[in-house]
PDB file of N, CA and C in Angstrom:
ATOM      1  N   UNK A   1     -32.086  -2.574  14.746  1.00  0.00           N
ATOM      2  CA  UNK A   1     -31.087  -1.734  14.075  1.00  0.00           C
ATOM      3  C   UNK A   1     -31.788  -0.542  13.426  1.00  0.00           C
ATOM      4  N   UNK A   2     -31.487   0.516  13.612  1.00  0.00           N
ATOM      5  CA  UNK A   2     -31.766   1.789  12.960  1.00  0.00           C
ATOM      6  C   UNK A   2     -31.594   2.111  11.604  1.00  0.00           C
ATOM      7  N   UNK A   3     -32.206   2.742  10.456  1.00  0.00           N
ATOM      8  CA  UNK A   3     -32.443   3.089   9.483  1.00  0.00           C
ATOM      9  C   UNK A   3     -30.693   3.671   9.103  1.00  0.00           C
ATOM     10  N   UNK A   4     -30.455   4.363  10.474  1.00  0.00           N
ATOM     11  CA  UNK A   4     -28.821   5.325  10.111  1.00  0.00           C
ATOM     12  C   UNK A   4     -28.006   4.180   9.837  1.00  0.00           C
ATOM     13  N   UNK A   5     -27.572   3.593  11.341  1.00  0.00           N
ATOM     14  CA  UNK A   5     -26.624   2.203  11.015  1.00  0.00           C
ATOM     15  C   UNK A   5     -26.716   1.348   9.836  1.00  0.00           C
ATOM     16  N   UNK A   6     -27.829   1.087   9.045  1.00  0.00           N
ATOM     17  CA  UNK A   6     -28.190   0.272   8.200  1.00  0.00           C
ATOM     18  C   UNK A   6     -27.631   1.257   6.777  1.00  0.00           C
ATOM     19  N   UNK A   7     -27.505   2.392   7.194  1.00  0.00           N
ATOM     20  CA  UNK A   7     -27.276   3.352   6.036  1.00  0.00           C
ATOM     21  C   UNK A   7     -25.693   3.436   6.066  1.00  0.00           C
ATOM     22  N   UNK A   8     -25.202   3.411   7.074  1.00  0.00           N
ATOM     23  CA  UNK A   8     -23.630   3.591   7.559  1.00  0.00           C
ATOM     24  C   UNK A   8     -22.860   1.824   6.857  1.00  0.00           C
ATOM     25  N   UNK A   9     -23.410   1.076   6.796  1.00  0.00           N
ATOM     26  CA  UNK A   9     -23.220  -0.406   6.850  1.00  0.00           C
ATOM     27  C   UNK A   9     -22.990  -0.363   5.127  1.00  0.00           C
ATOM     28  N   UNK A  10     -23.728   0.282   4.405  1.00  0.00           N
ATOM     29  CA  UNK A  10     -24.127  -0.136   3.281  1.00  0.00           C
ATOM     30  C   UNK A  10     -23.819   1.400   2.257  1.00  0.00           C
ATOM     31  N   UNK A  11     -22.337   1.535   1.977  1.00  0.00           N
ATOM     32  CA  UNK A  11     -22.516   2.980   1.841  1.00  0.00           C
ATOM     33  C   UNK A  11     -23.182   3.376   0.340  1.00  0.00           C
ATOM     34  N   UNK A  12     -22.751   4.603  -0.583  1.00  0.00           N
ATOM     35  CA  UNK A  12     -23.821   4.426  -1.794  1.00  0.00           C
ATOM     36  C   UNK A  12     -22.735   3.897  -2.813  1.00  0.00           C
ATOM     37  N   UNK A  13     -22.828   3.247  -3.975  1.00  0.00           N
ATOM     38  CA  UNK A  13     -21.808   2.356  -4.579  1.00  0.00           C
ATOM     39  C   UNK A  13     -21.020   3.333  -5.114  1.00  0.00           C
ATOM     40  N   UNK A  14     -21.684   4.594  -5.696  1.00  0.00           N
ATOM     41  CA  UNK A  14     -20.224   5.165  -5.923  1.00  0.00           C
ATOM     42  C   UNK A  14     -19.226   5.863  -4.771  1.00  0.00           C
ATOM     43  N   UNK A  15     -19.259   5.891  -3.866  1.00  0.00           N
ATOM     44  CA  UNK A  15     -18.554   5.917  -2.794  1.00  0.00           C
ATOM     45  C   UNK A  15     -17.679   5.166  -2.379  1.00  0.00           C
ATOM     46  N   UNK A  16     -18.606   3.565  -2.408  1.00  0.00           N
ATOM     47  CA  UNK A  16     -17.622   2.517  -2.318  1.00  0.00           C
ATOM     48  C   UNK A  16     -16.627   2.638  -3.226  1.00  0.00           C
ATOM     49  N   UNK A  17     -16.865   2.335  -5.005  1.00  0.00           N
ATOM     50  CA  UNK A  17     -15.998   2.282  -5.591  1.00  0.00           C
ATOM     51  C   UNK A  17     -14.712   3.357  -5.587  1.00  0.00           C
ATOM     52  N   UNK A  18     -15.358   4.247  -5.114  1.00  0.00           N
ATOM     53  CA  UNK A  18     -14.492   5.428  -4.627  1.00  0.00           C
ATOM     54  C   UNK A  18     -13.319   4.841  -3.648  1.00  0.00           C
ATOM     55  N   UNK A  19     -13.516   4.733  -2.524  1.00  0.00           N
ATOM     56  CA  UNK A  19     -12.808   4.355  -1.431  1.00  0.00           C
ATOM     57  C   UNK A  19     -11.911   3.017  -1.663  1.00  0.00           C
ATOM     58  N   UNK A  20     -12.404   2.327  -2.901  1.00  0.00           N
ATOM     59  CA  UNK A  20     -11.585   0.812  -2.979  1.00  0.00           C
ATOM     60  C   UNK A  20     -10.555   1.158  -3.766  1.00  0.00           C
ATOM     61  N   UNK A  21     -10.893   2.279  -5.151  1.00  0.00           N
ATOM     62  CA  UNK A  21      -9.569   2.557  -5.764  1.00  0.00           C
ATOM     63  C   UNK A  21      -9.061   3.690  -5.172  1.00  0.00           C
ATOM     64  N   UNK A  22      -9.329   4.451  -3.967  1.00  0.00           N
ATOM     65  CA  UNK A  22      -7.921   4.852  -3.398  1.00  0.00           C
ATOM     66  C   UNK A  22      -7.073   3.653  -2.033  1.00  0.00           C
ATOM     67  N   UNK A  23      -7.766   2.599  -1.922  1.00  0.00           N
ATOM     68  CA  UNK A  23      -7.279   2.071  -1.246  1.00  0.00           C
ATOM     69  C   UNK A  23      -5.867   1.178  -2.245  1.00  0.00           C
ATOM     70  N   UNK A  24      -6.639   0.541  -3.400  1.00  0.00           N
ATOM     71  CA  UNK A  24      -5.891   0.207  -4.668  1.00  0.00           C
ATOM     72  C   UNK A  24      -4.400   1.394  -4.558  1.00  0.00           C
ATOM     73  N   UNK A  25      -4.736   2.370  -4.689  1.00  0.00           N
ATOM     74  CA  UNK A  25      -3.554   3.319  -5.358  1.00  0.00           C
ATOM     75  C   UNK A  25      -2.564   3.806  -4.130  1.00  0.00           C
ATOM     76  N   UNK A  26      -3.368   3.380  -2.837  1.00  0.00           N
ATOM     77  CA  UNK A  26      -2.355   3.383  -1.710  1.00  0.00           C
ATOM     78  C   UNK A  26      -1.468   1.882  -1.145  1.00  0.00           C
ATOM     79  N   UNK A  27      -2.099   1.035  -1.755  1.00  0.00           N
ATOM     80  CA  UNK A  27      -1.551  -0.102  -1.521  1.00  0.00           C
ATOM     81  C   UNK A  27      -0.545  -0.424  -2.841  1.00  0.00           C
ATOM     82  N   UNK A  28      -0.792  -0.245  -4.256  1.00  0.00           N
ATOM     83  CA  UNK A  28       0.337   0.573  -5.043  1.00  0.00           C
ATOM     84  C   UNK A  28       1.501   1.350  -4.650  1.00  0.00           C
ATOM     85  N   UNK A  29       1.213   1.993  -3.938  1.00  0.00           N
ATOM     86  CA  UNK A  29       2.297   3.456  -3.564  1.00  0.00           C
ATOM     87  C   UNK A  29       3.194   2.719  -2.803  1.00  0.00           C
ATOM     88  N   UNK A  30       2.733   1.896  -1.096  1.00  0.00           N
ATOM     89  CA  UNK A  30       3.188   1.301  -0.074  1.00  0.00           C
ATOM     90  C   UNK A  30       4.044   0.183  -0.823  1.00  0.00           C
ATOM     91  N   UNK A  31       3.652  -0.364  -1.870  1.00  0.00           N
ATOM     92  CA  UNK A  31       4.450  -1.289  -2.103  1.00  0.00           C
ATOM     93  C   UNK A  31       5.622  -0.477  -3.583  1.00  0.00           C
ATOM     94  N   UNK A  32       5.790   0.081  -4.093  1.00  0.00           N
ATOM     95  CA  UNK A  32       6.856   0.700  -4.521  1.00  0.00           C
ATOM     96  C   UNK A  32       7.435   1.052  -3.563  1.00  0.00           C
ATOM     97  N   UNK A  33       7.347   2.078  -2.583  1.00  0.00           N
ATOM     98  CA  UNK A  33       7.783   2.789  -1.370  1.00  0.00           C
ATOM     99  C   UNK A  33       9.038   1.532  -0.331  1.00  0.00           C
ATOM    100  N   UNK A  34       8.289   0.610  -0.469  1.00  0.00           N
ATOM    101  CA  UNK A  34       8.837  -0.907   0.489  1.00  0.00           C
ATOM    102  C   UNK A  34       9.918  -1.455  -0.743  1.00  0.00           C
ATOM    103  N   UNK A  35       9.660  -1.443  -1.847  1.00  0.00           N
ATOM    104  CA  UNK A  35      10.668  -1.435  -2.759  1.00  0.00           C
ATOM    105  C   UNK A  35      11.774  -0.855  -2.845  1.00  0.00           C
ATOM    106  N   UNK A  36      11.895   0.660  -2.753  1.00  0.00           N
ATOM    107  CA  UNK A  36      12.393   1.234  -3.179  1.00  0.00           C
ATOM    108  C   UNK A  36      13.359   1.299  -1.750  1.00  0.00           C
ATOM    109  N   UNK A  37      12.820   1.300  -0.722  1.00  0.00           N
ATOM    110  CA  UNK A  37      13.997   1.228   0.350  1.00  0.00           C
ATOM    111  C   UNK A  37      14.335   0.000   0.467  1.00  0.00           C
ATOM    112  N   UNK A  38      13.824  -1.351  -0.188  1.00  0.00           N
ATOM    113  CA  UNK A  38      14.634  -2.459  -0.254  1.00  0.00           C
ATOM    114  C   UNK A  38      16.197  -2.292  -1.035  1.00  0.00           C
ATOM    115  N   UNK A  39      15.696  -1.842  -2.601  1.00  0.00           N
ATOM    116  CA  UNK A  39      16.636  -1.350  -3.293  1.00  0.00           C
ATOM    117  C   UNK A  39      17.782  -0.457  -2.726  1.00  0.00           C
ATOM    118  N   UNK A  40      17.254   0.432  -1.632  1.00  0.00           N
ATOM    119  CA  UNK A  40      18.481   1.319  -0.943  1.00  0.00           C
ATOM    120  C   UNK A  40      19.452   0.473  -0.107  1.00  0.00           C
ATOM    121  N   UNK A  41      18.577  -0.330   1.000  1.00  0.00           N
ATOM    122  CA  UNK A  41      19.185  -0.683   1.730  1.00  0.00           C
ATOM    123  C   UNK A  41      20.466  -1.489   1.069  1.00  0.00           C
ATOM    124  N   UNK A  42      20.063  -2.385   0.158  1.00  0.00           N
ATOM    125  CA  UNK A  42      20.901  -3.176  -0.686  1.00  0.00           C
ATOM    126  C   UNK A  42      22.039  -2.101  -1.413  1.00  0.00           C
ATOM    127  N   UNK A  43      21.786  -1.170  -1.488  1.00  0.00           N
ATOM    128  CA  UNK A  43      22.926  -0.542  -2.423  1.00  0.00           C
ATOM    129  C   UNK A  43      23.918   0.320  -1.106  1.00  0.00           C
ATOM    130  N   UNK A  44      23.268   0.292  -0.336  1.00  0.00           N
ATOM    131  CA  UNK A  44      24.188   0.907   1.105  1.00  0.00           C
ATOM    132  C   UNK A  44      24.634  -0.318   1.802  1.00  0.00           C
ATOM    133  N   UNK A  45      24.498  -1.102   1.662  1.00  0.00           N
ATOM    134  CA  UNK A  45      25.087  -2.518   2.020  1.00  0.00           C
ATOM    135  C   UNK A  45      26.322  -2.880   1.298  1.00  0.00           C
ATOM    136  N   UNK A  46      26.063  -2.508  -0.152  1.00  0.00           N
ATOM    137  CA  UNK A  46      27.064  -3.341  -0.940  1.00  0.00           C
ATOM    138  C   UNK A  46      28.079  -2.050  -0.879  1.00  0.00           C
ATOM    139  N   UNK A  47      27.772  -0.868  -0.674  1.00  0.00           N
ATOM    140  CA  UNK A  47      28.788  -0.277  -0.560  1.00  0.00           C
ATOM    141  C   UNK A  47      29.411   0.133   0.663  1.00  0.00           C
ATOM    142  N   UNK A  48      28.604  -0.561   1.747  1.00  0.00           N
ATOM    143  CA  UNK A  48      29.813  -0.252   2.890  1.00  0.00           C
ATOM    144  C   UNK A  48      30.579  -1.845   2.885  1.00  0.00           C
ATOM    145  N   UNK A  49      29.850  -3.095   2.329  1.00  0.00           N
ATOM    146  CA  UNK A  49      30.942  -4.204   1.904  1.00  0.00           C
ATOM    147  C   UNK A  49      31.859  -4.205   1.057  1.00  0.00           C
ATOM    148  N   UNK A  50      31.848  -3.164   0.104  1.00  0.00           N
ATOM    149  CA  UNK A  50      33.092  -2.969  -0.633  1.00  0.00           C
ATOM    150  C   UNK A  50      33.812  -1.789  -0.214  1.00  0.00           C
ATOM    151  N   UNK A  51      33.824  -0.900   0.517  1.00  0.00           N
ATOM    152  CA  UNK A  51      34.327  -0.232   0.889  1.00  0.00           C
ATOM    153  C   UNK A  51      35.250  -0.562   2.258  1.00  0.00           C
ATOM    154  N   UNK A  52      34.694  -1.869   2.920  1.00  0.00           N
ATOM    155  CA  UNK A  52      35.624  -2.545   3.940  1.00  0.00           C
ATOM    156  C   UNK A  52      36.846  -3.579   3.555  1.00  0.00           C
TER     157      UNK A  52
END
């Protein structure tokens, strides 16, 4: 294994920590986002069931 790959494998820690809290703040987002069209769907539901 090469000096690069071994460098690519192992990135420098503040980088890592970098990359984990935007992964954190996108996996945050995705799950409000999945929320929030749960919440829709449910409110366009109940109003085409009361509207029938």
């Amino acid at each position: 294994m090469s000096k690069q790959n071994e460098f690519d494998l192992n990135p420098l820690p503040g980088q890592e920590t970098a990359n984990l809290r935007n992964q954190r703040k996108y996996r945050k987002t995705t799950v409000i986002v999945i929320f929030a069209l749960g919440l829709l769907s449910m409110a366009v539901f109940a109003a085409k069931a009361s509207a029938s």
